[in-house]
C-alpha atoms as a PDB file:
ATOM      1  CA  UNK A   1      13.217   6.276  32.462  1.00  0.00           C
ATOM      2  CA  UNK A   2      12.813   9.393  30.614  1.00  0.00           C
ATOM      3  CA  UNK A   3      15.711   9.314  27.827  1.00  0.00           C
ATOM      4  CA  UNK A   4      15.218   5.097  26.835  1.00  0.00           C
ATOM      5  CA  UNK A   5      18.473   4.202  24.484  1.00  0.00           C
ATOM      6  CA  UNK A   6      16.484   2.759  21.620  1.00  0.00           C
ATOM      7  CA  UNK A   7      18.201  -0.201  19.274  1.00  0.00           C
ATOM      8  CA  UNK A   8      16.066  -0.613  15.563  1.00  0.00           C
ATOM      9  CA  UNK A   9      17.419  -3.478  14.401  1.00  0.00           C
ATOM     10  CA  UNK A  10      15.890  -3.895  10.772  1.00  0.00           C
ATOM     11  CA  UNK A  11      14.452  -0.373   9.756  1.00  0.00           C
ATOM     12  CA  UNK A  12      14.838  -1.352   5.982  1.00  0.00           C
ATOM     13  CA  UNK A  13      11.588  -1.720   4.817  1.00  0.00           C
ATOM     14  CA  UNK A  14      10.639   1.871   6.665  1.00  0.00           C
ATOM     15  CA  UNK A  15      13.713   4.101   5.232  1.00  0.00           C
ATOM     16  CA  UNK A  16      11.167   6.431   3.475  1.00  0.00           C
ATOM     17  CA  UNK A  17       9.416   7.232   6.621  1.00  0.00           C
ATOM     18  CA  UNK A  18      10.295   9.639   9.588  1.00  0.00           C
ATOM     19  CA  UNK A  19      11.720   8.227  13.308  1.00  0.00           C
ATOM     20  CA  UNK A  20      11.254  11.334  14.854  1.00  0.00           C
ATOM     21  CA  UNK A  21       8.348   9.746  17.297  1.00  0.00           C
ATOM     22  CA  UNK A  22      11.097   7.798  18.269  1.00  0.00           C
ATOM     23  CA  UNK A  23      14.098  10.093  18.564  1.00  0.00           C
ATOM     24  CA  UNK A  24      11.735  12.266  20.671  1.00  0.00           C
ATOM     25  CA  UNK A  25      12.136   9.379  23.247  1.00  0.00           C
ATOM     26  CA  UNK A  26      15.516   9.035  23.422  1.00  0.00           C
ATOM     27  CA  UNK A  27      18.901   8.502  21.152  1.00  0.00           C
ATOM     28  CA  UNK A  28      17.952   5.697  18.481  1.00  0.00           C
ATOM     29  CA  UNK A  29      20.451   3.393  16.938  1.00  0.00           C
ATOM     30  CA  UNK A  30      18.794   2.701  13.210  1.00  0.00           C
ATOM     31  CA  UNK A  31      20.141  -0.343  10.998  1.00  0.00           C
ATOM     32  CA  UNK A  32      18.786  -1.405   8.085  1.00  0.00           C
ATOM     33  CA  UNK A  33      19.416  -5.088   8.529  1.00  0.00           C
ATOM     34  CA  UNK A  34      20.567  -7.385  10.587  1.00  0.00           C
ATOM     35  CA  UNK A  35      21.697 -11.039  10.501  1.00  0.00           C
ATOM     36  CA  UNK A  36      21.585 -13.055  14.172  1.00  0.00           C
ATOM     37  CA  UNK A  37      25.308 -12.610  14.680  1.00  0.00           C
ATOM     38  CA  UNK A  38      24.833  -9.222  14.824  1.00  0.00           C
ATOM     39  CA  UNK A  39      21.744  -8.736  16.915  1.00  0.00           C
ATOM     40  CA  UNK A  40      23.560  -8.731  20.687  1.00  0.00           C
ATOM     41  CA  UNK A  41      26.570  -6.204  19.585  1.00  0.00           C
ATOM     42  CA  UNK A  42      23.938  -3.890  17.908  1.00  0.00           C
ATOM     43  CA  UNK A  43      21.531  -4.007  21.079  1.00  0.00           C
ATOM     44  CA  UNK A  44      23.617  -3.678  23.782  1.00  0.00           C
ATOM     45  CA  UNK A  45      22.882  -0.955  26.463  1.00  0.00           C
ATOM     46  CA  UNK A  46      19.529  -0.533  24.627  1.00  0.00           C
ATOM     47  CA  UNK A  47      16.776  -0.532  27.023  1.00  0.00           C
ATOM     48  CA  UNK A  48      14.379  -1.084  23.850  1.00  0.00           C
ATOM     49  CA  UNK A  49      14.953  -2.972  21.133  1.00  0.00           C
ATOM     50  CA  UNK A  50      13.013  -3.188  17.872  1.00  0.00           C
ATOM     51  CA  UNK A  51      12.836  -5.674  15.568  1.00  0.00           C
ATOM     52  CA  UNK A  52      10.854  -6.879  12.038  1.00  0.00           C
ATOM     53  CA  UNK A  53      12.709  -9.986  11.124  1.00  0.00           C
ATOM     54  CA  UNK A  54      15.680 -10.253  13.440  1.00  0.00           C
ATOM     55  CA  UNK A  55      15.486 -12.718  15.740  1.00  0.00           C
ATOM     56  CA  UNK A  56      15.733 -11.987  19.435  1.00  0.00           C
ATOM     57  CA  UNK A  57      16.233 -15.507  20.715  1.00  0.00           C
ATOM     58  CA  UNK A  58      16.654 -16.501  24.515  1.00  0.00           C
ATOM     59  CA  UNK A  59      20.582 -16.331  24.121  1.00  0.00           C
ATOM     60  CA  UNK A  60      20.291 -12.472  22.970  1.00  0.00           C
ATOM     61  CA  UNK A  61      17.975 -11.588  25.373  1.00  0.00           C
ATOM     62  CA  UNK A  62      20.098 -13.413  28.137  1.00  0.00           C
ATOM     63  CA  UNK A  63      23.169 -11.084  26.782  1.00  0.00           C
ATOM     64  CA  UNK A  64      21.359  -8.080  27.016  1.00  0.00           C
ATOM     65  CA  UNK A  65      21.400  -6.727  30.772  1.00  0.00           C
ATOM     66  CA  UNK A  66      20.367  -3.349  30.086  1.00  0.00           C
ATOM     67  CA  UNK A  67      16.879  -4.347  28.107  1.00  0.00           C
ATOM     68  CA  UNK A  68      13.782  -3.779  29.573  1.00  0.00           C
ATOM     69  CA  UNK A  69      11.210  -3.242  26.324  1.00  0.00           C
ATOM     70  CA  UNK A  70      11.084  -5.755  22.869  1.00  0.00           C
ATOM     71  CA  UNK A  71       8.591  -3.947  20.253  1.00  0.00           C
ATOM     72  CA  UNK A  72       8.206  -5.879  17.407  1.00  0.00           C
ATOM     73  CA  UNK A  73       7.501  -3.798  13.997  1.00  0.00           C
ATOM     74  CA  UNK A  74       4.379  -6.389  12.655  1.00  0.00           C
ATOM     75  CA  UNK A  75       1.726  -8.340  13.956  1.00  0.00           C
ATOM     76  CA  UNK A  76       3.517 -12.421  14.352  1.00  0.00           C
ATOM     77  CA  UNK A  77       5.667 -12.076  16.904  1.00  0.00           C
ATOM     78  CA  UNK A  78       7.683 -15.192  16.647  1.00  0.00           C
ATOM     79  CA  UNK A  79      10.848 -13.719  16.098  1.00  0.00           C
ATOM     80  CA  UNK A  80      11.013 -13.016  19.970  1.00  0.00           C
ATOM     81  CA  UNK A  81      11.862 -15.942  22.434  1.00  0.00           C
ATOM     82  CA  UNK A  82       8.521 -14.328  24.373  1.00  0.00           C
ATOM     83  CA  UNK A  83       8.896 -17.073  27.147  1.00  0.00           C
ATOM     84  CA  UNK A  84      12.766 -15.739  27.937  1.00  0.00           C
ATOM     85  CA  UNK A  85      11.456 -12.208  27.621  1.00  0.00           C
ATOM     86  CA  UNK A  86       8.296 -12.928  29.971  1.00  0.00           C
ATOM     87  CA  UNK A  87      10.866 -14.627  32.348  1.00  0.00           C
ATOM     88  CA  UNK A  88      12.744 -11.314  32.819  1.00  0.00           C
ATOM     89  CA  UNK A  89       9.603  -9.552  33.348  1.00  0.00           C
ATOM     90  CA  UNK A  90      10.439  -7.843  29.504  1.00  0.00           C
ATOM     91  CA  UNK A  91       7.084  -6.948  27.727  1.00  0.00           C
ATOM     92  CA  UNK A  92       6.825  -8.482  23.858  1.00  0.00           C
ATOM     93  CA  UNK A  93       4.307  -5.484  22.120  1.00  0.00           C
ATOM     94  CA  UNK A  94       3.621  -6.041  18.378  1.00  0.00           C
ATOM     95  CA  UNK A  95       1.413  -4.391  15.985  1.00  0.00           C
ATOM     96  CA  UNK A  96      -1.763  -5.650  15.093  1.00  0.00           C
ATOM     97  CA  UNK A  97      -4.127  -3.683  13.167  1.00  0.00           C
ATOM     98  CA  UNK A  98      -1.486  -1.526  11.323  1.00  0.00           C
ATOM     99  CA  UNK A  99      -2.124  -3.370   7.346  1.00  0.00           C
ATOM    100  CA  UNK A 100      -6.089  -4.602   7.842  1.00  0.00           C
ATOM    101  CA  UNK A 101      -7.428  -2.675   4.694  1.00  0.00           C
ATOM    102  CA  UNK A 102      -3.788  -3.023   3.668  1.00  0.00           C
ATOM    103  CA  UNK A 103      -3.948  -6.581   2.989  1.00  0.00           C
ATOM    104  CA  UNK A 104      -7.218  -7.258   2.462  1.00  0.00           C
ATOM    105  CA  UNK A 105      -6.921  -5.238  -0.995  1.00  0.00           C
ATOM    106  CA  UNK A 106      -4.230  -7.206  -1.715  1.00  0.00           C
ATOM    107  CA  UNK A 107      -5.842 -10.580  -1.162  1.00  0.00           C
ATOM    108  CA  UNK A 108      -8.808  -8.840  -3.961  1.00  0.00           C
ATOM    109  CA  UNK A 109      -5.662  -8.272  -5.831  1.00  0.00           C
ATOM    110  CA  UNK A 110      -4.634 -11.608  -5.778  1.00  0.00           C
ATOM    111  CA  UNK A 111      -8.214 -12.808  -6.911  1.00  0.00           C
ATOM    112  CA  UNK A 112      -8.918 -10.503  -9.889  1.00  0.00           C
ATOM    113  CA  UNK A 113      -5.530 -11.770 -11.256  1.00  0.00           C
ATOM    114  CA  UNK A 114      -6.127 -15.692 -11.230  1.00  0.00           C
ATOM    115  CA  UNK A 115     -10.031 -14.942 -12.312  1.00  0.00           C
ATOM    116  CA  UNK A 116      -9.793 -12.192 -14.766  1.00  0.00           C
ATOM    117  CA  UNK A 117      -5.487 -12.052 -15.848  1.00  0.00           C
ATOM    118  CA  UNK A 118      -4.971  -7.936 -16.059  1.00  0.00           C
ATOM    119  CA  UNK A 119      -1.643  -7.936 -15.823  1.00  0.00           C
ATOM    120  CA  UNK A 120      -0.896 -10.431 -17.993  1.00  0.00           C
ATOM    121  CA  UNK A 121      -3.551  -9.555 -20.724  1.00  0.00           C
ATOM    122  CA  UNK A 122      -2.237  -6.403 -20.308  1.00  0.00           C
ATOM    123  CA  UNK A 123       1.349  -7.665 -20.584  1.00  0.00           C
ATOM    124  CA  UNK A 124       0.207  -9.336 -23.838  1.00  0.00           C
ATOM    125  CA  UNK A 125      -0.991  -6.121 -25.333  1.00  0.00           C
ATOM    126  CA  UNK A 126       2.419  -4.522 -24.887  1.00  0.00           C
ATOM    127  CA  UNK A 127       4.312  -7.179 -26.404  1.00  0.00           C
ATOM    128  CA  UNK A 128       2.135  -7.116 -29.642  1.00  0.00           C
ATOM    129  CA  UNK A 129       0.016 -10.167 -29.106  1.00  0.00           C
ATOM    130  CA  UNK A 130      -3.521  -7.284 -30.150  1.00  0.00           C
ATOM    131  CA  UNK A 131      -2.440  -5.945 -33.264  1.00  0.00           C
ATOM    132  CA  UNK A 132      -4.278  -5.796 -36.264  1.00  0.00           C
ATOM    133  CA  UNK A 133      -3.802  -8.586 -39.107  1.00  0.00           C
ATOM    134  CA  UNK A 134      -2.852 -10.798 -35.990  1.00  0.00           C
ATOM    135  CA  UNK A 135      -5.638 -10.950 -33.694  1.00  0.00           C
ATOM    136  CA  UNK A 136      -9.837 -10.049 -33.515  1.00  0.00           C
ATOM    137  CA  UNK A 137     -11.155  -7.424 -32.007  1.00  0.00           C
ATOM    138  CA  UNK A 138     -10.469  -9.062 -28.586  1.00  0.00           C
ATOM    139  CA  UNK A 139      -8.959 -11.887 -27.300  1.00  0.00           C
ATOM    140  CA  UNK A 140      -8.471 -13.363 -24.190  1.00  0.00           C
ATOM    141  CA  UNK A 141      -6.019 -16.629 -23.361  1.00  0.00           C
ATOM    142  CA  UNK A 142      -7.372 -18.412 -20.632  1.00  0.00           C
ATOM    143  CA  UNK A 143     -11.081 -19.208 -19.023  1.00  0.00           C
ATOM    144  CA  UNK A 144     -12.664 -15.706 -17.309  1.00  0.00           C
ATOM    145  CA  UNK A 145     -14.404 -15.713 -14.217  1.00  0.00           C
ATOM    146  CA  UNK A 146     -17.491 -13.948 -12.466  1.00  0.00           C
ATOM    147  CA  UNK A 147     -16.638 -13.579  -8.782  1.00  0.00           C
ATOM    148  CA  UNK A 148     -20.729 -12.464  -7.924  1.00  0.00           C
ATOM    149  CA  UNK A 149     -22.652 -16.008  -7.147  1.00  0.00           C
ATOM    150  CA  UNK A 150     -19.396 -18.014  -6.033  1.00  0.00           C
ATOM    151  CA  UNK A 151     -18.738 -19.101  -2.555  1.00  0.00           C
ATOM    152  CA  UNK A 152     -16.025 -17.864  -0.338  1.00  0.00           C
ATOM    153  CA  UNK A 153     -14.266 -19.645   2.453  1.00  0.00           C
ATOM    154  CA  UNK A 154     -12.592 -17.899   4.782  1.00  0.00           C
ATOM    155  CA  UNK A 155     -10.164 -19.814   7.511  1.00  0.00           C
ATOM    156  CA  UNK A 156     -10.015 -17.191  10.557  1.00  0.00           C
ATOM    157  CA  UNK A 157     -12.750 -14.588  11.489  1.00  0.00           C
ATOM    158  CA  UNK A 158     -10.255 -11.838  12.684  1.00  0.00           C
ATOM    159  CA  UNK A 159     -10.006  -7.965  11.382  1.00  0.00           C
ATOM    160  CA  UNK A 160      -8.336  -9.098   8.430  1.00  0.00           C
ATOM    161  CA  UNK A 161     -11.302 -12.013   7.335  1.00  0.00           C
ATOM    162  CA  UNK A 162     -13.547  -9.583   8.406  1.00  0.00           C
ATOM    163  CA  UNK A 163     -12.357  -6.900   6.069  1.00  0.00           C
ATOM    164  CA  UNK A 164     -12.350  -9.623   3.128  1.00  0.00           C
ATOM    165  CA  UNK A 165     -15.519 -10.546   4.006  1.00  0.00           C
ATOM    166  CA  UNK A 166     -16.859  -7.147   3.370  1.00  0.00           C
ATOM    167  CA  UNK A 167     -15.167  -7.026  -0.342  1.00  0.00           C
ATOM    168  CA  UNK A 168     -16.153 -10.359  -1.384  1.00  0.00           C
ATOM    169  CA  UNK A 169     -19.970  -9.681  -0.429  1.00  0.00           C
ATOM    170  CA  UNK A 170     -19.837  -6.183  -2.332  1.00  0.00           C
ATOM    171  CA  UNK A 171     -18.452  -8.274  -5.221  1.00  0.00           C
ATOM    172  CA  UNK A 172     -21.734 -10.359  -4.582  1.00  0.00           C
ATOM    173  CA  UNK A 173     -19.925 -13.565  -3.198  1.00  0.00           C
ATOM    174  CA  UNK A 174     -21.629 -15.579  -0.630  1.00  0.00           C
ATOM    175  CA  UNK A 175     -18.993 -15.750   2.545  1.00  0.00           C
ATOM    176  CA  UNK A 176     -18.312 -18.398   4.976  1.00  0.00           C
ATOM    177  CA  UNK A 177     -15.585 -18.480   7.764  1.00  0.00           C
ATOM    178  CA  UNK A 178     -14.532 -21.603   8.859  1.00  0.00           C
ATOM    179  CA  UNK A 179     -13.066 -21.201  12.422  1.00  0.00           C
ATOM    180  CA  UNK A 180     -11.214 -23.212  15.695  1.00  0.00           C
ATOM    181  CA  UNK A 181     -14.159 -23.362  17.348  1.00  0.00           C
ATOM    182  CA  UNK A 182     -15.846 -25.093  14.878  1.00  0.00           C
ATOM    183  CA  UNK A 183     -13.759 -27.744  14.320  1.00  0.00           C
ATOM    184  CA  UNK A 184     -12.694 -29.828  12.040  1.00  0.00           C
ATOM    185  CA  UNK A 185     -15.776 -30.253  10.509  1.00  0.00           C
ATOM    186  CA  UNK A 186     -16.469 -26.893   9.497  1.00  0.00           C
ATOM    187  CA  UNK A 187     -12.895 -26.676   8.352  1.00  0.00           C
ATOM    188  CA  UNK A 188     -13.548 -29.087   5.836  1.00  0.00           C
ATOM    189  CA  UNK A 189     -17.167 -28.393   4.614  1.00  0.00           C
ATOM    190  CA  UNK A 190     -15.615 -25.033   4.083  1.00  0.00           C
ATOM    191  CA  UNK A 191     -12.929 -26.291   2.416  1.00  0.00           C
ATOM    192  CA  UNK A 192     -14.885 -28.431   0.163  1.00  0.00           C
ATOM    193  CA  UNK A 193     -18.155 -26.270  -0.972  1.00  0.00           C
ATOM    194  CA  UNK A 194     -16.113 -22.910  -1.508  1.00  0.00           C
ATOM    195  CA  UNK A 195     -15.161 -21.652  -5.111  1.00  0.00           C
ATOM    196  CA  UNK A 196     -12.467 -19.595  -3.260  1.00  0.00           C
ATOM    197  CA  UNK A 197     -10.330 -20.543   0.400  1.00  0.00           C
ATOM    198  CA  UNK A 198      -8.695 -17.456   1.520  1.00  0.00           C
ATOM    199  CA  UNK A 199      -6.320 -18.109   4.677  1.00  0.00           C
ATOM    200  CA  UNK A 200      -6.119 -15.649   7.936  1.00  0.00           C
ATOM    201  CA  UNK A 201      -5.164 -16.992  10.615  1.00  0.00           C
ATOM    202  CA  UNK A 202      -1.916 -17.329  12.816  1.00  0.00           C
ATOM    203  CA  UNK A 203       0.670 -19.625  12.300  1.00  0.00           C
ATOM    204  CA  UNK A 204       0.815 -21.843  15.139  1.00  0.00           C
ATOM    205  CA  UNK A 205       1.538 -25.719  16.139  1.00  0.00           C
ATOM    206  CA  UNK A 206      -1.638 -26.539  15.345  1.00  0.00           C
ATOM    207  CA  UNK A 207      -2.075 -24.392  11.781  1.00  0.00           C
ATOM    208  CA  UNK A 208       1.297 -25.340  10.787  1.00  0.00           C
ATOM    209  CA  UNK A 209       0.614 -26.916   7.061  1.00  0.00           C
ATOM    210  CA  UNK A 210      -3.173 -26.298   7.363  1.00  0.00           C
ATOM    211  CA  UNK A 211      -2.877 -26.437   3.637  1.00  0.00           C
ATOM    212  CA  UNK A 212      -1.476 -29.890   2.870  1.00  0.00           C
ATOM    213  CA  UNK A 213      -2.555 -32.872   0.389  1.00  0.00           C
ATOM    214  CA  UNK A 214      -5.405 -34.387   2.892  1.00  0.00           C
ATOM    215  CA  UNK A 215      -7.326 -31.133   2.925  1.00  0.00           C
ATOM    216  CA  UNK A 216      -6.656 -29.818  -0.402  1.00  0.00           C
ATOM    217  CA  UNK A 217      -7.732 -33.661  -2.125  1.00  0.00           C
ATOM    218  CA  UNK A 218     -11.221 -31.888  -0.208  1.00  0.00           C
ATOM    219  CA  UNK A 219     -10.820 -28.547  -2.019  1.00  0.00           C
ATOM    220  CA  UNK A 220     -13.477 -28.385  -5.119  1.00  0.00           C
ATOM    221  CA  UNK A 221     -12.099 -29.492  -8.010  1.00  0.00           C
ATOM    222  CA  UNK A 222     -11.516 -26.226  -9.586  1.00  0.00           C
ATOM    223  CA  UNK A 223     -11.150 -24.208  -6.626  1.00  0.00           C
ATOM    224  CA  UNK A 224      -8.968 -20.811  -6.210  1.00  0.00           C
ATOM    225  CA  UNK A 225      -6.501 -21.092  -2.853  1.00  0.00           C
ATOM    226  CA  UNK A 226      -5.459 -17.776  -1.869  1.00  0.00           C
ATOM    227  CA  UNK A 227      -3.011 -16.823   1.337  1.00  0.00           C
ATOM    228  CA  UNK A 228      -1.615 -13.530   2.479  1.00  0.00           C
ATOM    229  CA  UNK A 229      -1.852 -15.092   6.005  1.00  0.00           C
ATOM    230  CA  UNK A 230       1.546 -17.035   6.749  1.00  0.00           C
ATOM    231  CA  UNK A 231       3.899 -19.478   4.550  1.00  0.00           C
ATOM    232  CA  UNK A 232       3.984 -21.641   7.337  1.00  0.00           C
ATOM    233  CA  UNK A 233       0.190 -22.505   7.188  1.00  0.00           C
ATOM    234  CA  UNK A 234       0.673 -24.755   3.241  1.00  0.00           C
ATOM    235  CA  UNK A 235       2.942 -27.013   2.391  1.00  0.00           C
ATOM    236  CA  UNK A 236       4.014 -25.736  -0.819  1.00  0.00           C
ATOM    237  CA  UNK A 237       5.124 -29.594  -2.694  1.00  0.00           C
ATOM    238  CA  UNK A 238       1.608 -30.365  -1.855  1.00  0.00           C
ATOM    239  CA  UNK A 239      -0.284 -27.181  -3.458  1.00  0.00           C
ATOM    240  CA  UNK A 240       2.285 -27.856  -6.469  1.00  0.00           C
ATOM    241  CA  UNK A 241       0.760 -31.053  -7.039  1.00  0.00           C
ATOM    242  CA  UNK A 242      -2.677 -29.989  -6.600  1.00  0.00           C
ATOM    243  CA  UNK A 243      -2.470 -27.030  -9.333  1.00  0.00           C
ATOM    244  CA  UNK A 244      -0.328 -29.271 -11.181  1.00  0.00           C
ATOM    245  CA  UNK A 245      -2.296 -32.029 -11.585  1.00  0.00           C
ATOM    246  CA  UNK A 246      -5.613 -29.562 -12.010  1.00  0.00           C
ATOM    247  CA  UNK A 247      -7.356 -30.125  -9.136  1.00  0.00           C
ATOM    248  CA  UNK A 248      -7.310 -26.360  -8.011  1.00  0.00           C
ATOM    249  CA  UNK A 249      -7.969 -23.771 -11.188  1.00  0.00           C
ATOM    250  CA  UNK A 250      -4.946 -21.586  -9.189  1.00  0.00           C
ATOM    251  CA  UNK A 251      -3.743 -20.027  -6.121  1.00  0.00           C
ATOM    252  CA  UNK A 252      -2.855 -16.396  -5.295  1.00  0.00           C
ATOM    253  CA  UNK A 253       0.315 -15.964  -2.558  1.00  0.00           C
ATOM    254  CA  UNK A 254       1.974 -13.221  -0.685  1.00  0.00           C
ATOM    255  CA  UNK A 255       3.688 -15.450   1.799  1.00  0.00           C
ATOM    256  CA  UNK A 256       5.527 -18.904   1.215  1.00  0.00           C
ATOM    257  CA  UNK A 257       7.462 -21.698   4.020  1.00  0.00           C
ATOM    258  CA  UNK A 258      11.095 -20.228   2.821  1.00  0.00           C
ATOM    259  CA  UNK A 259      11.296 -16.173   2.191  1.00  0.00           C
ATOM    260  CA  UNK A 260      12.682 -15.636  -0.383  1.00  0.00           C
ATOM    261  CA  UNK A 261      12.158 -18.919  -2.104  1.00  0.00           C
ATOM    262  CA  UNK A 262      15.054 -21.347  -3.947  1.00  0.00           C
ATOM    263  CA  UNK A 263      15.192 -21.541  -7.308  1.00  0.00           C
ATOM    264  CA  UNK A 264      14.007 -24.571  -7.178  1.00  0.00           C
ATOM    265  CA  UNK A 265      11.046 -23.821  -5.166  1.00  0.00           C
ATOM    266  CA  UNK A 266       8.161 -26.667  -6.654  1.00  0.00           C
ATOM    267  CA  UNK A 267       5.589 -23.491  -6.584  1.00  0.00           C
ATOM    268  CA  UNK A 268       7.968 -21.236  -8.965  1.00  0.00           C
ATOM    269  CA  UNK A 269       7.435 -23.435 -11.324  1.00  0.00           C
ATOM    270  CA  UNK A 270       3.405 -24.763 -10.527  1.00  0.00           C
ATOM    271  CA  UNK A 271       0.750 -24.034 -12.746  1.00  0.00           C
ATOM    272  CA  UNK A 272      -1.855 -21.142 -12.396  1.00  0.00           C
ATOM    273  CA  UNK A 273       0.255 -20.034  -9.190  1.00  0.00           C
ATOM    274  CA  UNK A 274       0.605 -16.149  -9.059  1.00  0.00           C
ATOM    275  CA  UNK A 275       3.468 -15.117  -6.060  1.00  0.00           C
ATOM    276  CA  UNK A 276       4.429 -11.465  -4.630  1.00  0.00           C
ATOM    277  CA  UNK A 277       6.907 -10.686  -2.504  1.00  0.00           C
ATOM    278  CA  UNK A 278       5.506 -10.788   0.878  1.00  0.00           C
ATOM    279  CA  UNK A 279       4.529  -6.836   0.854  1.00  0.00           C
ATOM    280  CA  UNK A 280       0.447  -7.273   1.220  1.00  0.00           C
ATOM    281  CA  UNK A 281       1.117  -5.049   4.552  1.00  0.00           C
ATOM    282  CA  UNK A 282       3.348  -2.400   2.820  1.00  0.00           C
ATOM    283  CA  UNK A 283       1.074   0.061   1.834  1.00  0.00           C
ATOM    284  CA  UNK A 284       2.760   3.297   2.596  1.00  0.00           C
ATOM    285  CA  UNK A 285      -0.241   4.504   5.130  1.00  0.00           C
ATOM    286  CA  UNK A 286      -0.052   0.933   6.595  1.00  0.00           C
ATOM    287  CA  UNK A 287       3.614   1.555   7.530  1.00  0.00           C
ATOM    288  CA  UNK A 288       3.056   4.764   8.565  1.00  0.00           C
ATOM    289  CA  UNK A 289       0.584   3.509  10.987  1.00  0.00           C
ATOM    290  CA  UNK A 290       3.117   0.546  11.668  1.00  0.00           C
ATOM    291  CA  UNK A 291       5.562   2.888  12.987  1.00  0.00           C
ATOM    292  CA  UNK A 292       2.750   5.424  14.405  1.00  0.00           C
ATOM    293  CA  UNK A 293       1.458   2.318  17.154  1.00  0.00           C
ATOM    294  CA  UNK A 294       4.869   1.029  17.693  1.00  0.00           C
ATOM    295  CA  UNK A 295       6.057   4.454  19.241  1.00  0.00           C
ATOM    296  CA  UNK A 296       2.602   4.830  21.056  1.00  0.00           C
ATOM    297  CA  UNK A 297       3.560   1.315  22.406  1.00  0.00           C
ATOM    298  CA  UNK A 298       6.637   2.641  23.594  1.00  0.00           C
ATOM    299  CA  UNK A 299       5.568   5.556  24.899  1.00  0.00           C
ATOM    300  CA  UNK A 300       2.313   3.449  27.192  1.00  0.00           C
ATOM    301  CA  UNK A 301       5.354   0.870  28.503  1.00  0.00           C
ATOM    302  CA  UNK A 302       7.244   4.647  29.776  1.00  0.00           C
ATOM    303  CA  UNK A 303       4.114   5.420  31.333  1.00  0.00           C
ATOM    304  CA  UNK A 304       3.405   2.433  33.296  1.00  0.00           C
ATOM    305  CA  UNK A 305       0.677   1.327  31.132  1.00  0.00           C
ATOM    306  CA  UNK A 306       1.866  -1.409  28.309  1.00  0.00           C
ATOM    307  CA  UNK A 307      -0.253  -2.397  25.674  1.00  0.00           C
ATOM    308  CA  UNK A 308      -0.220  -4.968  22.955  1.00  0.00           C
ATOM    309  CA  UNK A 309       1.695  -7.009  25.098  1.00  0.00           C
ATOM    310  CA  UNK A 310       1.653 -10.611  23.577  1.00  0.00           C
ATOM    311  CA  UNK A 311       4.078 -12.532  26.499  1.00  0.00           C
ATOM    312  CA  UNK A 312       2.874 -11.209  29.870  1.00  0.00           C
END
């Protein structure tokens, strides 16, 4: 198959960056988004189809004769019905080690905020709150915190731990990862002796609300929670409660359960709780490297020779 018809189903978040890698394959239908309704009409007679965030259940893939390839642009790949795919013989090939620096800095970022408050000292300064006649030579409006000396827990060991690992001991913190392997156990004397939990690990049956009011009651009381992993793994009324009632001293998020979240979400309005909008992994080299592996996936399935395969 040398000229593969090539469906990008949600190219929105990559509209700064060039598709040529993929246009040298073959003709490439681009939209920016696109809701479930639309995903069959937009993929049909693709032989590839790419998606981010649009689902590709087992009723698309069922409607889609002509498909042969499902790239996914990210690392979780649960947008794709992979058992329906793997039962047409269909390879499922995601992404994984396109935003590791990527999101590690932005887990730091997360950090420095709760512990040290730039951006909002900073946003104090510019709204007059260091002035003279009104304020000392500094000021600062909430408790500051050394990072060097204070234990770090880290849930997963991948790349990404790994790479927070290496900033938290050049900050001087003393690192510990609490994995499967080790059980329960280790999850919770992790848990309970670290100054600061960091989650990195996949969302899965048995991660699903890792985070939840029996293990955060054996957080340390005064504890920072920190996830750029996935929503999924906290259940977000329970970490409410727990920085409400002042158990944790905050918590640091780039990923909640609903995307984006209700006005009435409990941790909009929580205490000590800083949110961004999911975009830890959108470093402009990290997308470019996104996009970079996702053609080279392509281009190894034309070959013969598939790789990052997550269903086969």
């Amino acid at each position: 198959m040398n000229n593969i018809r090539i469906a990008v189903l949600d190219g929105e978040k990559f509209e700064d960056l060039s598709w040529d890698s993929f246009r040298a394959l073959g003709p490439v239908a681009l939209w920016e988004r696109s809701r479930r309704e639309q995903v069959v009409e937009r993929a049909h007679g693709a032989q590839c189809v790419l998606t981010n965030k649009a689902p590709l259940t087992a009723e698309a893939i069922a409607s889609l004769p002509d498909l042969t390839y499902i790239g996914v642009l990210a690392t979780g790949h649960n947008v794709v019905d992979g058992a329906a795919a793997r039962a047409r013989g269909i390879p499922v090939c995601n992404v994984p080690e396109y935003g590791t620096a990527a999101v590690a800095q932005h887990t730091f970022a997360l950090l420095l905020e709760l512990v040290q408050g730039v951006a909002s000292h900073g946003a104090g300064v510019a709204q007059g709150r260091w002035v003279q006649g009104q304020a000392d030579w500094c000021y600062w409006d909430r408790p500051l915190v050394e990072l060097a000396g204070l234990k770090l827990g880290l849930v997963g060991a991948g790349r990404i731990a790994q790479a927070v690992a290496k900033i938290g001991t050049a900050f001087g913190m003393v690192v510990e990862h609490a994995t499967r392997t080790g059980g329960p156990e280790t999850l919770r004397r992790v848990l309970s002796q670290s100054d600061v939990v960091s989650l990195h690990c996949p969302l899965t049956p048995d991660t699903k609300e890792l985070v939840r009011a029996e293990t955060l009651a054996w957080m340390k009381p005064g504890s920072y929670l920190l996830n750029t992993s996935r929503g999924g793994l906290v259940n977000d009324q329970d970490l409410a409660d727990a920085l409400n009632a002042g158990h944790l001293a905050g918590a640091g998020l780039d990923v909640i359960s609903t995307e984006p979240p209700p006005a009435d979400h409990p941790l909009l309005r929580a205490k000590h709780c800083v949110i961004t909008p999911h975009l830890a992994w959108a470093a402009a080299s990290a997308r470019k490297r996104l996009l970079e592996t996702a053609a080279g996936n392509v281009r190894d399935f034309l070959a013969g020779r598939p790789r990052n395969v997550v269903n086969l």
